[in-house]
Protein backbone atom coordinates (compact mmCIF):
# COMPACT_ATOMS: atom_id res chain seq x y z
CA UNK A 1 13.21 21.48 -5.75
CA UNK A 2 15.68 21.17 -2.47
CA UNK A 3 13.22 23.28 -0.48
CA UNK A 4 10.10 21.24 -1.02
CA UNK A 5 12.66 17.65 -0.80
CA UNK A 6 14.06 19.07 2.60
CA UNK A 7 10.07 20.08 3.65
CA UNK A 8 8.70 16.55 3.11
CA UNK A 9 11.91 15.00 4.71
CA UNK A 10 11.07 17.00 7.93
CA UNK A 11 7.73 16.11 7.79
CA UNK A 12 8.47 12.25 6.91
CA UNK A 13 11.04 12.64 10.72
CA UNK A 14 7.49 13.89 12.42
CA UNK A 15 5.14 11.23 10.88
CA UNK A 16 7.06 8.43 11.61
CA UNK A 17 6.82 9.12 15.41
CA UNK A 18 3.14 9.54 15.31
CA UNK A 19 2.56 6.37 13.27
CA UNK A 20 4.50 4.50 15.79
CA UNK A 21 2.66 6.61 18.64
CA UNK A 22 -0.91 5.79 17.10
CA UNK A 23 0.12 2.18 16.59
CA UNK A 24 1.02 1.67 20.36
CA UNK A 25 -2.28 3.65 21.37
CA UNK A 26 -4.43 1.21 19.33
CA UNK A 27 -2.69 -1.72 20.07
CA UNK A 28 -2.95 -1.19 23.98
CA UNK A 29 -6.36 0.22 23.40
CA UNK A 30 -7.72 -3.09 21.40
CA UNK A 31 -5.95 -4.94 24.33
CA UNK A 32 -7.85 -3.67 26.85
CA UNK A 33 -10.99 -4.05 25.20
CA UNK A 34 -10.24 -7.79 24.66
CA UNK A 35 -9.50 -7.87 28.03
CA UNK A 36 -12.95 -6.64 29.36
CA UNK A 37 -14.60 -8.51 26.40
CA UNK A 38 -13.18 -11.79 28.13
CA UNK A 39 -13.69 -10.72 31.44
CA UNK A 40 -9.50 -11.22 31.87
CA UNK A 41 -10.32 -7.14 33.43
CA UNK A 42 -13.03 -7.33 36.35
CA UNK A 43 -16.11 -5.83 34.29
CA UNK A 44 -16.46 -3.24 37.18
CA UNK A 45 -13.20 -1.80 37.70
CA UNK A 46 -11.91 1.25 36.95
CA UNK A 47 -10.05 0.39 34.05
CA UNK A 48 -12.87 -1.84 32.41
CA UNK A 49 -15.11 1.64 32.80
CA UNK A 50 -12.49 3.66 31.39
CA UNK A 51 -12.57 1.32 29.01
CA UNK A 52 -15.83 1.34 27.86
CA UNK A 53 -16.56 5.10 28.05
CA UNK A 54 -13.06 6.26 26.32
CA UNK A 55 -11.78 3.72 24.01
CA UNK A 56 -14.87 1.77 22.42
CA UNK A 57 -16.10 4.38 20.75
CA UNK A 58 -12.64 5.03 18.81
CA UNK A 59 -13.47 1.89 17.35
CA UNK A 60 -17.36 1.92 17.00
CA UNK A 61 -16.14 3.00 12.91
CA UNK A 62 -14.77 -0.59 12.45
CA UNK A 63 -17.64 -2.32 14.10
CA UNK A 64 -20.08 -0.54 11.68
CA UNK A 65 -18.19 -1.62 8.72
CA UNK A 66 -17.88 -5.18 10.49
CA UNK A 67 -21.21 -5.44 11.02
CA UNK A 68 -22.40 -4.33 7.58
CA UNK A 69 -19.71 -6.76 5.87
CA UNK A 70 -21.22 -9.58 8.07
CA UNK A 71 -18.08 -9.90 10.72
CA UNK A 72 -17.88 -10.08 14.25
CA UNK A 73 -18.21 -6.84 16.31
CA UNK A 74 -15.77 -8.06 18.88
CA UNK A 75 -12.98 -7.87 15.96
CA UNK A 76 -12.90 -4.46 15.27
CA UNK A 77 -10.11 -3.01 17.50
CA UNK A 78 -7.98 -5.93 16.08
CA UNK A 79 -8.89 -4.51 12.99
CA UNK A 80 -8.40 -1.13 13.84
CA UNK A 81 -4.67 -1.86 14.47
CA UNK A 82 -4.34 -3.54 11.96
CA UNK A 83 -5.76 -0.81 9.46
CA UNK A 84 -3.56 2.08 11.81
CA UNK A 85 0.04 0.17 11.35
CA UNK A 86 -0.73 -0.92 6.98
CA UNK A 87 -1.96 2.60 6.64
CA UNK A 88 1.02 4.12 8.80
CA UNK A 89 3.50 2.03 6.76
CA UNK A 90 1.76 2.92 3.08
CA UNK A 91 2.27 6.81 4.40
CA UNK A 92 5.87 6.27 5.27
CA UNK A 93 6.75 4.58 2.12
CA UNK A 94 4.45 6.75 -0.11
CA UNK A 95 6.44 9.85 1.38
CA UNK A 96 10.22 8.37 0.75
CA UNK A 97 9.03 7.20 -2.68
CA UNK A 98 8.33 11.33 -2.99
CA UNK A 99 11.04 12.39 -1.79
CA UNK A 100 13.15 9.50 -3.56
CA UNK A 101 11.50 10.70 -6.67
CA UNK A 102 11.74 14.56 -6.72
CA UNK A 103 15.46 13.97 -5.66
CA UNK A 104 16.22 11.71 -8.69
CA UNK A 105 13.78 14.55 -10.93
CA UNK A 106 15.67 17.04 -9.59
CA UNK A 107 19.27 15.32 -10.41
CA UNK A 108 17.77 14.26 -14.07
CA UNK A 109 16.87 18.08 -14.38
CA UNK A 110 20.24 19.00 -13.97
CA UNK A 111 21.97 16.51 -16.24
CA UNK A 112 20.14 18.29 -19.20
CA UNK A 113 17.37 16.75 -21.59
CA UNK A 114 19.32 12.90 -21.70
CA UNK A 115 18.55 12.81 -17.77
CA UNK A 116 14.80 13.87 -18.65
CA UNK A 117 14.45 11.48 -21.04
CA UNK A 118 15.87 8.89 -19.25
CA UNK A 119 13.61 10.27 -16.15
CA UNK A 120 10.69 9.41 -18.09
CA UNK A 121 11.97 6.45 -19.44
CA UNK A 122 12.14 5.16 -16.00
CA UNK A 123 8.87 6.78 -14.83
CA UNK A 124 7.03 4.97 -17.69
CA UNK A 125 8.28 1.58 -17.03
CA UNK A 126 8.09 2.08 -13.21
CA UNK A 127 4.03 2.52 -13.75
CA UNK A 128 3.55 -0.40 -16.08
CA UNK A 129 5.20 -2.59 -13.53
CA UNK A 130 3.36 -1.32 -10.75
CA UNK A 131 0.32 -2.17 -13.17
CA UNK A 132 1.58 -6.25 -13.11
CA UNK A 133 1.75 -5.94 -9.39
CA UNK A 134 -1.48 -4.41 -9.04
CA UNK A 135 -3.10 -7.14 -11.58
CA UNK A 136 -1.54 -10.03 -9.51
CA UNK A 137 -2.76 -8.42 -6.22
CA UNK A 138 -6.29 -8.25 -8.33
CA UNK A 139 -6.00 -11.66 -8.94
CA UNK A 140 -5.88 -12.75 -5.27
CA UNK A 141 -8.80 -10.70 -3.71
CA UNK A 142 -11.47 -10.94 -6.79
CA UNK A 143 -10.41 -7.81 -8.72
CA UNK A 144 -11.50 -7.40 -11.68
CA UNK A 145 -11.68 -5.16 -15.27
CA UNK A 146 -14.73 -3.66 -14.10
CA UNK A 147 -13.88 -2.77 -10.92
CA UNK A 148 -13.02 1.18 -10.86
CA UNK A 149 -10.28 0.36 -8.58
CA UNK A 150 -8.46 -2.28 -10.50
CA UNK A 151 -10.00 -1.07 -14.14
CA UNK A 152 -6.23 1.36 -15.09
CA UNK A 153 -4.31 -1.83 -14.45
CA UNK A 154 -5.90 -4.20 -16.72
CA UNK A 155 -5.81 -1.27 -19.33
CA UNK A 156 -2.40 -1.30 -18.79
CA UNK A 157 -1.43 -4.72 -18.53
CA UNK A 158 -3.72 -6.32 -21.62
CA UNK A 159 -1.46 -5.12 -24.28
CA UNK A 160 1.27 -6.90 -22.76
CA UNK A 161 -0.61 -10.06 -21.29
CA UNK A 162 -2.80 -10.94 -24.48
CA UNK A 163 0.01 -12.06 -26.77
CA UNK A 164 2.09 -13.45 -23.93
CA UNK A 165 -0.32 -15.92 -23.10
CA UNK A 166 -1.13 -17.10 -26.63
CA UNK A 167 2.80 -17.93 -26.61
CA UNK A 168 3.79 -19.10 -22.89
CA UNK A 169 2.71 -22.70 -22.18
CA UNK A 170 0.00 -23.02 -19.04
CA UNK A 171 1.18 -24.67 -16.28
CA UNK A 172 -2.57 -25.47 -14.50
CA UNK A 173 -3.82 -23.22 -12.30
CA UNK A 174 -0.67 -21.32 -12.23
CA UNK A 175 -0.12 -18.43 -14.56
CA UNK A 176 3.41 -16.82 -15.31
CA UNK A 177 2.32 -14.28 -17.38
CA UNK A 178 2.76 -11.34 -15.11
CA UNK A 179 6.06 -13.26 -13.76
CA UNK A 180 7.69 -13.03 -17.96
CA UNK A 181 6.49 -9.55 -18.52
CA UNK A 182 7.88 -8.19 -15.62
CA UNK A 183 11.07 -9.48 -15.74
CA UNK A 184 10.86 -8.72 -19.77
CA UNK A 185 10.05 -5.02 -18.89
CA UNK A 186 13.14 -5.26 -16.88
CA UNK A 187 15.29 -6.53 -19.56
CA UNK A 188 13.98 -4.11 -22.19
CA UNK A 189 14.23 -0.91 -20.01
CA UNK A 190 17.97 -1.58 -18.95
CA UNK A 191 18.47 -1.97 -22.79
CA UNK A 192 16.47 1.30 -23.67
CA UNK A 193 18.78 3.02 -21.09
CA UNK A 194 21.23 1.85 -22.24
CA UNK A 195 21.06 2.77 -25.93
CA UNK A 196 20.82 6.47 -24.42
């Protein structure tokens, strides 16, 4: 596994100079396309033409899908960045979770079947927590069961949530339920790894 760690780790030291070098190159690219929007850029220079005939159309994709969601047009490259630098970021740390994660495979692997066990262990409580997190984040944008995206994280969760909330008191609007099981999956795993 050292081969394919030491792979992605080279790969991780190129991407993270090309996310940095796309985020610059949107950022001054939806800068000068406010500027000739506001007219701060003469309309007829050389840099508003530029402008217009090079670096609109890297962001005509955003005004379609600003358009069709019923935004404003003249948003899009503000968009843009923003979607280039989250996206860039979720690459970076989806690659050192890998690598994090086939090193600490790799080390479990060579403590015998205990460090598999407790591998798995971890892996399975790791998920189930990401599940909470993913139900919260559902919570705040209007996800819901029947939503393919959110749908694995209330199938998750339920089992956990339903007799939770017939015991925790409600406190208004404001529900601690995710708040108690996570920390309660915490408290549980530490004592399941530790009984091992």
């Amino acid at each position: 596994m050292g081969p394919v760690i030491e792979v992605l780790s080279i790969a991780l030291a190129v991407i993270r100079p090309l996310v940095l070098g796309a985020a610059v190159f949107t950022g001054l690219g939806a800068l000068a396309t406010w500027g000739v929007q506001t007219r701060r850029i003469p309309p007829f220079s050389g840099l508003a033409r530029f402008t217009r005939k090079s670096v609109d159309p890297l962001f005509a994709p955003a005004e379609r899908r600003l358009l069709l969601s019923g935004g404003q047009p003249a948003h899009a490259p503000w968009w843009t960045l923003g979607a280039v630098v989250i996206g860039g970021l979720l690459l970076i740390s989806g690659m050192q979770f890998i690598i994090s994660q086939l090193a600490f495979a790799d080390m479990a692997a060579r403590s015998g079947p205990r460090g598999i066990i407790r591998l798995l262990i971890i892996w399975s409580f790791a998920i189930v927590k990401l599940a909470i997190i993913a139900r919260v984040i559902a919570s705040w944008v209007g996800g819901s069961p029947y939503k393919k995206w959110w749908r694995w994280a209330f199938v998750i969760t339920d089992p956990i949530f339903t007799p939770l909330r017939r015991v925790l008191p409600t406190f208004g609007p404001i529900d601690i339920t995710p708040l108690v099981a996570y920390f309660g999956l915490s408290i549980i795993q530490a004592l399941v790894l530790g009984a091992i």
